[in-house]
C-alpha atoms as a PDB file:
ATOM      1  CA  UNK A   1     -51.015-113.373 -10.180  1.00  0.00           C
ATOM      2  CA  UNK A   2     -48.523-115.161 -11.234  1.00  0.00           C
ATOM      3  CA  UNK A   3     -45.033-114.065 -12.531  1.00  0.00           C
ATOM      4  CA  UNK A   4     -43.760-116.339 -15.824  1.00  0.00           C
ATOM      5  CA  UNK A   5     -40.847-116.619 -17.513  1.00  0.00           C
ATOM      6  CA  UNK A   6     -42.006-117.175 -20.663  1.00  0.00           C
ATOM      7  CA  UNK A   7     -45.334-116.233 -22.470  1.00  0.00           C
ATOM      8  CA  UNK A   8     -45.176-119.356 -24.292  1.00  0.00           C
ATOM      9  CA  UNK A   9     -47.891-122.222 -24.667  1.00  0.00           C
ATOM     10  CA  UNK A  10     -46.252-124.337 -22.116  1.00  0.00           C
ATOM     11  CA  UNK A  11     -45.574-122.107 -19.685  1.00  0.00           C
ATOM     12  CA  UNK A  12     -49.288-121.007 -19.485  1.00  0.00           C
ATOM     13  CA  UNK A  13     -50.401-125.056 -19.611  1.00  0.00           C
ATOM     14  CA  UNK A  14     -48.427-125.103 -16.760  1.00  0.00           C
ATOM     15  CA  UNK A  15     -49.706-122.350 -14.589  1.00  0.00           C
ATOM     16  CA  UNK A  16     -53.137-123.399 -15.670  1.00  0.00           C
ATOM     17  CA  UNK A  17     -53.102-126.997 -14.283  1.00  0.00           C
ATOM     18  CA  UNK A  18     -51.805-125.722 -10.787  1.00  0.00           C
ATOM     19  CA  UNK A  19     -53.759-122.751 -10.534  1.00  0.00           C
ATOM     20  CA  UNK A  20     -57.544-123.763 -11.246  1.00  0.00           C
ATOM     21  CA  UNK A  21     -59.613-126.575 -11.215  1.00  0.00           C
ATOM     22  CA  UNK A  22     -61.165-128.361 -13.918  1.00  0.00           C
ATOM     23  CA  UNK A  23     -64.526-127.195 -13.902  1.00  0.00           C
ATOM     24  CA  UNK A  24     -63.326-123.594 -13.899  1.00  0.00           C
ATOM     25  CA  UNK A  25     -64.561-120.739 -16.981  1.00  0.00           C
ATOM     26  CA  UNK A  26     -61.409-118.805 -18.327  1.00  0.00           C
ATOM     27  CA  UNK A  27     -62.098-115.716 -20.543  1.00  0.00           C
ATOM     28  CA  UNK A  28     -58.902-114.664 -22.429  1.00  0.00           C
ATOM     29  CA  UNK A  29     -58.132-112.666 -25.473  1.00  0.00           C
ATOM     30  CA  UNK A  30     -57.117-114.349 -28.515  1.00  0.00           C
ATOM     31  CA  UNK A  31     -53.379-115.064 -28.003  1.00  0.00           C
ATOM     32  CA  UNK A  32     -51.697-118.055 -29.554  1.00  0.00           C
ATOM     33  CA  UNK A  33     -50.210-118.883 -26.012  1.00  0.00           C
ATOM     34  CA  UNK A  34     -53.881-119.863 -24.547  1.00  0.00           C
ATOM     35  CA  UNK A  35     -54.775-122.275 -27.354  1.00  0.00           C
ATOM     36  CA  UNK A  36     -54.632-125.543 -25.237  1.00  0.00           C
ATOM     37  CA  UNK A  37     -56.436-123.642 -22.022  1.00  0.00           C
ATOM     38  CA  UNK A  38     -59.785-125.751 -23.421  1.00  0.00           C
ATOM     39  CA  UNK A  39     -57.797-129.036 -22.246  1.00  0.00           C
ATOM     40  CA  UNK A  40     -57.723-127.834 -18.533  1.00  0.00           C
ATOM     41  CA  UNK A  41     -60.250-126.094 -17.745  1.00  0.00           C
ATOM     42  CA  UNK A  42     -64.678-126.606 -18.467  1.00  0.00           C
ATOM     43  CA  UNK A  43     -65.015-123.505 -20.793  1.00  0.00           C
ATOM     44  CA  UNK A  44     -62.208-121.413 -21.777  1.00  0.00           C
ATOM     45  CA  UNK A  45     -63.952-118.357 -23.968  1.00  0.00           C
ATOM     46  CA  UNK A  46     -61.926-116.238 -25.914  1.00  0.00           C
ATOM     47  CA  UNK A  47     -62.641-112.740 -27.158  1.00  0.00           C
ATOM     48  CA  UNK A  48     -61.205-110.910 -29.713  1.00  0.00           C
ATOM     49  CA  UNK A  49     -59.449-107.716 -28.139  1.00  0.00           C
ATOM     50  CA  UNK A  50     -61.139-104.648 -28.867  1.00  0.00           C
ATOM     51  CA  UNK A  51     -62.051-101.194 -27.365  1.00  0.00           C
ATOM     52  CA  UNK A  52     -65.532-102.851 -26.248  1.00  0.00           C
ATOM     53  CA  UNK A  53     -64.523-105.905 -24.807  1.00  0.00           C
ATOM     54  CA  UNK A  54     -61.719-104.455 -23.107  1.00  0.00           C
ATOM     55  CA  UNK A  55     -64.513-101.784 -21.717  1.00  0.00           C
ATOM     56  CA  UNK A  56     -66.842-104.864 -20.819  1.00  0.00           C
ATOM     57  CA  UNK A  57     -65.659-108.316 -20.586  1.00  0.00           C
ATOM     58  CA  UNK A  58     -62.135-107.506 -19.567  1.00  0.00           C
ATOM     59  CA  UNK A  59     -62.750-104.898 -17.386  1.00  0.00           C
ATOM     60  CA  UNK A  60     -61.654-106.052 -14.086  1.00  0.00           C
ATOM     61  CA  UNK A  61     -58.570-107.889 -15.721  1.00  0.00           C
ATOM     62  CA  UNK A  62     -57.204-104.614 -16.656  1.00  0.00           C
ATOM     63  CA  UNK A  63     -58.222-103.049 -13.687  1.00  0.00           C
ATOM     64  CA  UNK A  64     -56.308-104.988 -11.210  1.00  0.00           C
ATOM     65  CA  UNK A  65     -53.734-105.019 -13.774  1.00  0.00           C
ATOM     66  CA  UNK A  66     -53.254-100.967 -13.931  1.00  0.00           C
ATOM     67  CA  UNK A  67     -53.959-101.043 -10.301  1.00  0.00           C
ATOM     68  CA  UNK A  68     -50.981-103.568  -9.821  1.00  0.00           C
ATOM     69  CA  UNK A  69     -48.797-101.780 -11.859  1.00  0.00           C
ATOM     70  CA  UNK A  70     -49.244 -98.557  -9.774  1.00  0.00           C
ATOM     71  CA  UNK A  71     -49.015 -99.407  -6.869  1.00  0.00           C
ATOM     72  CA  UNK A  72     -45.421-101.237  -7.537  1.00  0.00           C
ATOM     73  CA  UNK A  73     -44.642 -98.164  -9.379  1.00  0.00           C
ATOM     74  CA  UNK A  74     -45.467 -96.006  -5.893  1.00  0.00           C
ATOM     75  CA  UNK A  75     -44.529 -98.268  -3.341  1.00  0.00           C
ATOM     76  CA  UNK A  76     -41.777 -99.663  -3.912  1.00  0.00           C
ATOM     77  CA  UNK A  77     -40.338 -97.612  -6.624  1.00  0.00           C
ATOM     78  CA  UNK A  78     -37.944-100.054  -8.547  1.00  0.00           C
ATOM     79  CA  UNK A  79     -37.874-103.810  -8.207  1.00  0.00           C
ATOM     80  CA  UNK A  80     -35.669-106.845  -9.095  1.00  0.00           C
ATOM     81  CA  UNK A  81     -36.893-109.849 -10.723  1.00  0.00           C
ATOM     82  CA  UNK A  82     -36.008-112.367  -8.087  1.00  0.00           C
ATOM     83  CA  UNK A  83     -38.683-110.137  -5.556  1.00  0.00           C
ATOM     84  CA  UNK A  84     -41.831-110.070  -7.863  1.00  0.00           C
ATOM     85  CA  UNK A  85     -43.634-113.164  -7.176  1.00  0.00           C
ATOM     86  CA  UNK A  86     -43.497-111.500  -3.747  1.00  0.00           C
ATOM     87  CA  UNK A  87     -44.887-108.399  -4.424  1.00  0.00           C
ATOM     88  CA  UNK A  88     -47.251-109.583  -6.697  1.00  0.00           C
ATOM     89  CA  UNK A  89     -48.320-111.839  -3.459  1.00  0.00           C
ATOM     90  CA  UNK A  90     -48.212-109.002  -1.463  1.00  0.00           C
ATOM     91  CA  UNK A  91     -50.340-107.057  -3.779  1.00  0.00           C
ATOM     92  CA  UNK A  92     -53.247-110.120  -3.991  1.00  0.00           C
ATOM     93  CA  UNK A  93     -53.497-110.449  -0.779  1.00  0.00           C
ATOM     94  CA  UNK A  94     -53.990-106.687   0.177  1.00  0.00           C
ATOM     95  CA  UNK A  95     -56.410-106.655  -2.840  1.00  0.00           C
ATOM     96  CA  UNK A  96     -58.671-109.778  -1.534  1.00  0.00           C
ATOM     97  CA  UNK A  97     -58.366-108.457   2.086  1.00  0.00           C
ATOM     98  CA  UNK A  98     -59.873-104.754   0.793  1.00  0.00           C
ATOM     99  CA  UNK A  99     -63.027-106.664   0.044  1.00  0.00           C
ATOM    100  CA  UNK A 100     -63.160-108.106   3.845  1.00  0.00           C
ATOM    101  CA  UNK A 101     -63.291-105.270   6.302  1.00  0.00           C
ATOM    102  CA  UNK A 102     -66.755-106.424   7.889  1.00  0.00           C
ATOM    103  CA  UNK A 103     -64.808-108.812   8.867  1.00  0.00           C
ATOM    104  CA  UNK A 104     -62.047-106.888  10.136  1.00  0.00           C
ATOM    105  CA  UNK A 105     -62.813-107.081  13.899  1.00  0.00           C
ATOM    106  CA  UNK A 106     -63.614-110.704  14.036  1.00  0.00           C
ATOM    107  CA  UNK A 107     -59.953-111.198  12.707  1.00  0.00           C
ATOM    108  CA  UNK A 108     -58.645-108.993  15.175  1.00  0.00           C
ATOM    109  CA  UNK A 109     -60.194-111.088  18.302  1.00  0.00           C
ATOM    110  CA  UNK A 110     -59.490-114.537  16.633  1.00  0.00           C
ATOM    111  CA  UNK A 111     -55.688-113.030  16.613  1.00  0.00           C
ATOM    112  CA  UNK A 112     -55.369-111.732  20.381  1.00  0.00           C
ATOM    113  CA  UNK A 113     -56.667-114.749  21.390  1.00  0.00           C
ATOM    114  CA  UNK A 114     -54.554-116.967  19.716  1.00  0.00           C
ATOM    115  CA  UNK A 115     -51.245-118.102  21.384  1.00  0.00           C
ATOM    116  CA  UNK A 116     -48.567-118.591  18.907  1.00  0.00           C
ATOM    117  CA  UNK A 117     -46.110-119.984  21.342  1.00  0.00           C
END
């Protein structure tokens, strides 16, 4: 996740090129500010926002969307602008890590042995 200023055409392009890779698939809605996403990426499919697609094709966009948005709602209660991209890292990390706890004692090994100094 990425916090923009802007939800214009450029700003998007810009996000786009740093974020994913050219052979990546990008589904979107049909908003004007994604018309140039087919320049950056292999497939960029759009579908027109409805009750189904948001049921089907967009379903784990708005998931992790609502689930952001509560979670920063009942965490941290109120936030300022110049803390988001932080929270929002916060958030994607915790989120990816959720998926990961088979993994959980390896990590905790690999990090008591480690010497950090």
């Amino acid at each position: 996740m990425k916090v923009l200023e802007s939800f214009k055409a450029e700003a998007v392009n810009d996000v786009i090129k740093e974020s994913l890779s050219e052979s990546s698939i990008v589904f979107s809605d049909r908003s004007k500010s994604y018309i140039d996403i087919s320049n950056y990426v292999e497939l960029h499919i759009e579908e027109r926002s409805s009750k189904e697609t948001t049921k089907t094709v967009l379903q784990w966009v708005n998931i992790t969307i609502s689930t952001a948005k509560r979670w920063l709602l009942v965490i941290h209660h109120k936030i300022k602008g110049k803390y988001l991209q932080s929270y929002l890292n916060e958030f994607c990390y915790k989120l990816i890590r959720r998926y990961s706890r088979d993994r959980l004692f390896d990590r905790v090994i690999l990090a008591m042995a480690k010497t950090y100094w």
